[in-house]
Protein backbone atom coordinates (compact mmCIF):
# COMPACT_ATOMS: atom_id res chain seq x y z
CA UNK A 1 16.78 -118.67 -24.57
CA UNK A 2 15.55 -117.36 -27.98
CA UNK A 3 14.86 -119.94 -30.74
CA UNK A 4 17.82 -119.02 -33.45
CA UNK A 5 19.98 -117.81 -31.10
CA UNK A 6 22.85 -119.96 -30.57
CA UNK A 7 24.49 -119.33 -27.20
CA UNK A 8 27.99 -119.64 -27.47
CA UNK A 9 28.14 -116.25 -30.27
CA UNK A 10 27.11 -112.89 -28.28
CA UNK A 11 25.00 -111.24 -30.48
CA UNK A 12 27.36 -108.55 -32.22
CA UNK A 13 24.48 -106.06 -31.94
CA UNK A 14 24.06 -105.42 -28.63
CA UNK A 15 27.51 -105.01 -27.90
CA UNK A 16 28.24 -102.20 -30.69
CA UNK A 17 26.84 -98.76 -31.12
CA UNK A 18 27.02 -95.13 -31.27
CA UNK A 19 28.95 -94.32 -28.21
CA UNK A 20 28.35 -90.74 -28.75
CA UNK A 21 24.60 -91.32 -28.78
CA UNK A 22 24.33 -93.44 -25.43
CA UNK A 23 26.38 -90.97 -23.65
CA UNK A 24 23.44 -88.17 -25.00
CA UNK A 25 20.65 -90.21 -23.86
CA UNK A 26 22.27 -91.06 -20.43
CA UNK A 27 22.62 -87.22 -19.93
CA UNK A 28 19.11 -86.70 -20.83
CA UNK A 29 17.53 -88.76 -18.29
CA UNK A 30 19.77 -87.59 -15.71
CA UNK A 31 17.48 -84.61 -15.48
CA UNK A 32 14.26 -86.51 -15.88
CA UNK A 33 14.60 -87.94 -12.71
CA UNK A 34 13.39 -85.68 -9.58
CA UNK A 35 15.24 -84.98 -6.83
CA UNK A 36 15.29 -87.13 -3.83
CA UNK A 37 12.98 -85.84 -0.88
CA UNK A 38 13.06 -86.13 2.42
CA UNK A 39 10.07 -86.58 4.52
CA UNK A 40 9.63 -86.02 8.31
CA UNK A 41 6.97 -88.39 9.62
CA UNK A 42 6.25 -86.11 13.19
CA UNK A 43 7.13 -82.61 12.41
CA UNK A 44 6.90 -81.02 15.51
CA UNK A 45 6.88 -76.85 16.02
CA UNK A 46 9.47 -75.98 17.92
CA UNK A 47 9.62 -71.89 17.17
CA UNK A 48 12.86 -69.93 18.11
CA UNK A 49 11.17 -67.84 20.88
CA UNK A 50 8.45 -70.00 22.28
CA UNK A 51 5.49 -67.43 23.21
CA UNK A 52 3.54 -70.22 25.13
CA UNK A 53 6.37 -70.32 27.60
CA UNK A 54 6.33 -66.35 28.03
CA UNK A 55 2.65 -66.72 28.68
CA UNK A 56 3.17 -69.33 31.71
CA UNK A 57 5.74 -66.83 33.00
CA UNK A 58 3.47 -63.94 32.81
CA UNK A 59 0.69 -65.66 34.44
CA UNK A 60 3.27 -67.21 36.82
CA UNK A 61 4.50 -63.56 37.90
CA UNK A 62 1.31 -61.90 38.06
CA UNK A 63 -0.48 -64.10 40.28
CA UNK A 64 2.74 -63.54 42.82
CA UNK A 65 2.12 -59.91 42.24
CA UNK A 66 -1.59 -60.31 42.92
CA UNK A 67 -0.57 -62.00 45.97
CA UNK A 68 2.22 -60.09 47.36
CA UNK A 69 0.46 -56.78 46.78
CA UNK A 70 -2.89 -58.16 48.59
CA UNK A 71 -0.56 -59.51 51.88
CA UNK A 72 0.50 -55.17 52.24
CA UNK A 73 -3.29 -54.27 51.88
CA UNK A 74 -5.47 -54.30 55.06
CA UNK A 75 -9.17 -52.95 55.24
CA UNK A 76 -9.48 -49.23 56.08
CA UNK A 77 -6.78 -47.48 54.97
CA UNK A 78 -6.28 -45.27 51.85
CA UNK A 79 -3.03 -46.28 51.28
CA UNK A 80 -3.71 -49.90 51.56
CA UNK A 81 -6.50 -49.36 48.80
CA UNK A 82 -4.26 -48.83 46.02
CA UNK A 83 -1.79 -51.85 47.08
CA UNK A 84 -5.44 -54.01 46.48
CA UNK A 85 -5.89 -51.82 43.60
CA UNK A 86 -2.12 -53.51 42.07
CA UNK A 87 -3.66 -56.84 43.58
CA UNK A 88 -6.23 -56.68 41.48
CA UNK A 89 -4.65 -55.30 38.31
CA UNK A 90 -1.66 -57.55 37.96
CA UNK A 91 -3.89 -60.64 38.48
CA UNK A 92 -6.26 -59.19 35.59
CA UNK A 93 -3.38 -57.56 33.21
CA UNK A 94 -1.84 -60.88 33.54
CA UNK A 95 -4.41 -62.85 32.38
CA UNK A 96 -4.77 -60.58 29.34
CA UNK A 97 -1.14 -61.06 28.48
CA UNK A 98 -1.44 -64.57 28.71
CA UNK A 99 -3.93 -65.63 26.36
CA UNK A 100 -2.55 -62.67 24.13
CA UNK A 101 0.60 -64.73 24.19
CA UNK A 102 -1.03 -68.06 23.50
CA UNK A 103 -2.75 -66.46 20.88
CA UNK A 104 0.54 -65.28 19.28
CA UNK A 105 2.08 -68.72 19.67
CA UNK A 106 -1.05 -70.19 17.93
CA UNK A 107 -0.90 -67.36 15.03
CA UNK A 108 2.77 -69.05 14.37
CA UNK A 109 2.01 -73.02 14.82
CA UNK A 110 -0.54 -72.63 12.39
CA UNK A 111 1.30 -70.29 9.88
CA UNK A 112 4.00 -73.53 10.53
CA UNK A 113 1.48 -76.10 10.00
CA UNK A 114 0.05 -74.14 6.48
CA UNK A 115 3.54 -74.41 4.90
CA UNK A 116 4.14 -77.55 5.68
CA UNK A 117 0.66 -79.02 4.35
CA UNK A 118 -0.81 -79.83 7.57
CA UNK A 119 -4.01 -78.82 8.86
CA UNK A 120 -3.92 -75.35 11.39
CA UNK A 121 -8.23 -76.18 12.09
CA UNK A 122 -7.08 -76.44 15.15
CA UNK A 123 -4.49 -73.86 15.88
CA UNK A 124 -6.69 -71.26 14.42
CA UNK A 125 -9.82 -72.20 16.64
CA UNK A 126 -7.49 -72.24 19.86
CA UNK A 127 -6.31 -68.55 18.61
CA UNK A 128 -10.00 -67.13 18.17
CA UNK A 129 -10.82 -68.94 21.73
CA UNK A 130 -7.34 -67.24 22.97
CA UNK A 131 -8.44 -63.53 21.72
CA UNK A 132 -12.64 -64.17 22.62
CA UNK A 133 -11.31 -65.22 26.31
CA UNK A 134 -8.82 -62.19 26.10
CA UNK A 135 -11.68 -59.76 24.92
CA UNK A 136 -14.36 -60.87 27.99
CA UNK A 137 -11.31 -60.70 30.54
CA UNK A 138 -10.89 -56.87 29.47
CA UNK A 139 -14.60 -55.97 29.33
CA UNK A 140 -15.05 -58.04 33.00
CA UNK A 141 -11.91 -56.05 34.31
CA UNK A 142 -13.28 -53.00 32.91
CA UNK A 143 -16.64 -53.25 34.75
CA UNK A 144 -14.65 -54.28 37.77
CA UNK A 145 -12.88 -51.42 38.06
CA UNK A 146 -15.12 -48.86 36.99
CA UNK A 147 -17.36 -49.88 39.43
CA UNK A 148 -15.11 -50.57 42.63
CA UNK A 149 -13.39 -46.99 42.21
């Protein structure tokens, strides 16, 4: 309690006023205020065509291809040269296509991760490992082949 104030009478003051003016000042700070945000503690990137899975696919499928073609091959023949020849080239194309692919779906998670404030250090460096591995499995494959026909 306030010394002076006697606390059976209200004070008159505090009950009376401009309505007009309240009502001006209530619609002012309405806008003052932000809006509310909502904040997702474990984003996690979940793209609408995953690339990483088309890579495991890929690699999946050409390794059966390598594998299939090199069972109809047999030591000797001409014709069986060129079903090694498909051995050998889906087992190296594929592994091309799937670090291009993991590159691709690194390229994305870290365009993600750059709008939404978090660090892509690491997507970037798997990318650049992705494309460097990518780039020595084409110049390997090229001396392979080159050299064996």
């Amino acid at each position: 309690m306030q010394p002076g104030v006697d606390p059976e009478k209200p004070n008159r003051t505090q009950l009376y006023g401009q309505p007009q003016n309240l009502n001006q000042q209530i619609q002012q700070t309405q806008g003052v205020f932000p809006q509310q945000q909502i904040i997702i503690l474990n984003p996690k990137f979940q793209p609408k065509f995953n690339f990483r899975y088309l890579s495991y696919a890929v690699f999946a499928l050409g390794i059966i291809a390598s594998i299939t073609f090199l069972e109809f091959s047999e030591p000797g023949r001409l014709a069986d040269d060129y079903w090694r020849f498909l051995s050998e080239a889906s087992c190296c194309l594929s592994i091309i296509l799937t670090f291009v692919f993991d590159a691709v779906f690194y390229k994305g998670k870290a365009d993600w991760q750059a709008t939404t404030g978090q660090s892509n250090t690491w997507s970037l460096t798997g990318m650049i490992f992705d494309i460097i591995f990518a780039c020595i499995v084409i110049f390997f494959g090229f001396i392979w082949f080159t050299e064996a026909y």
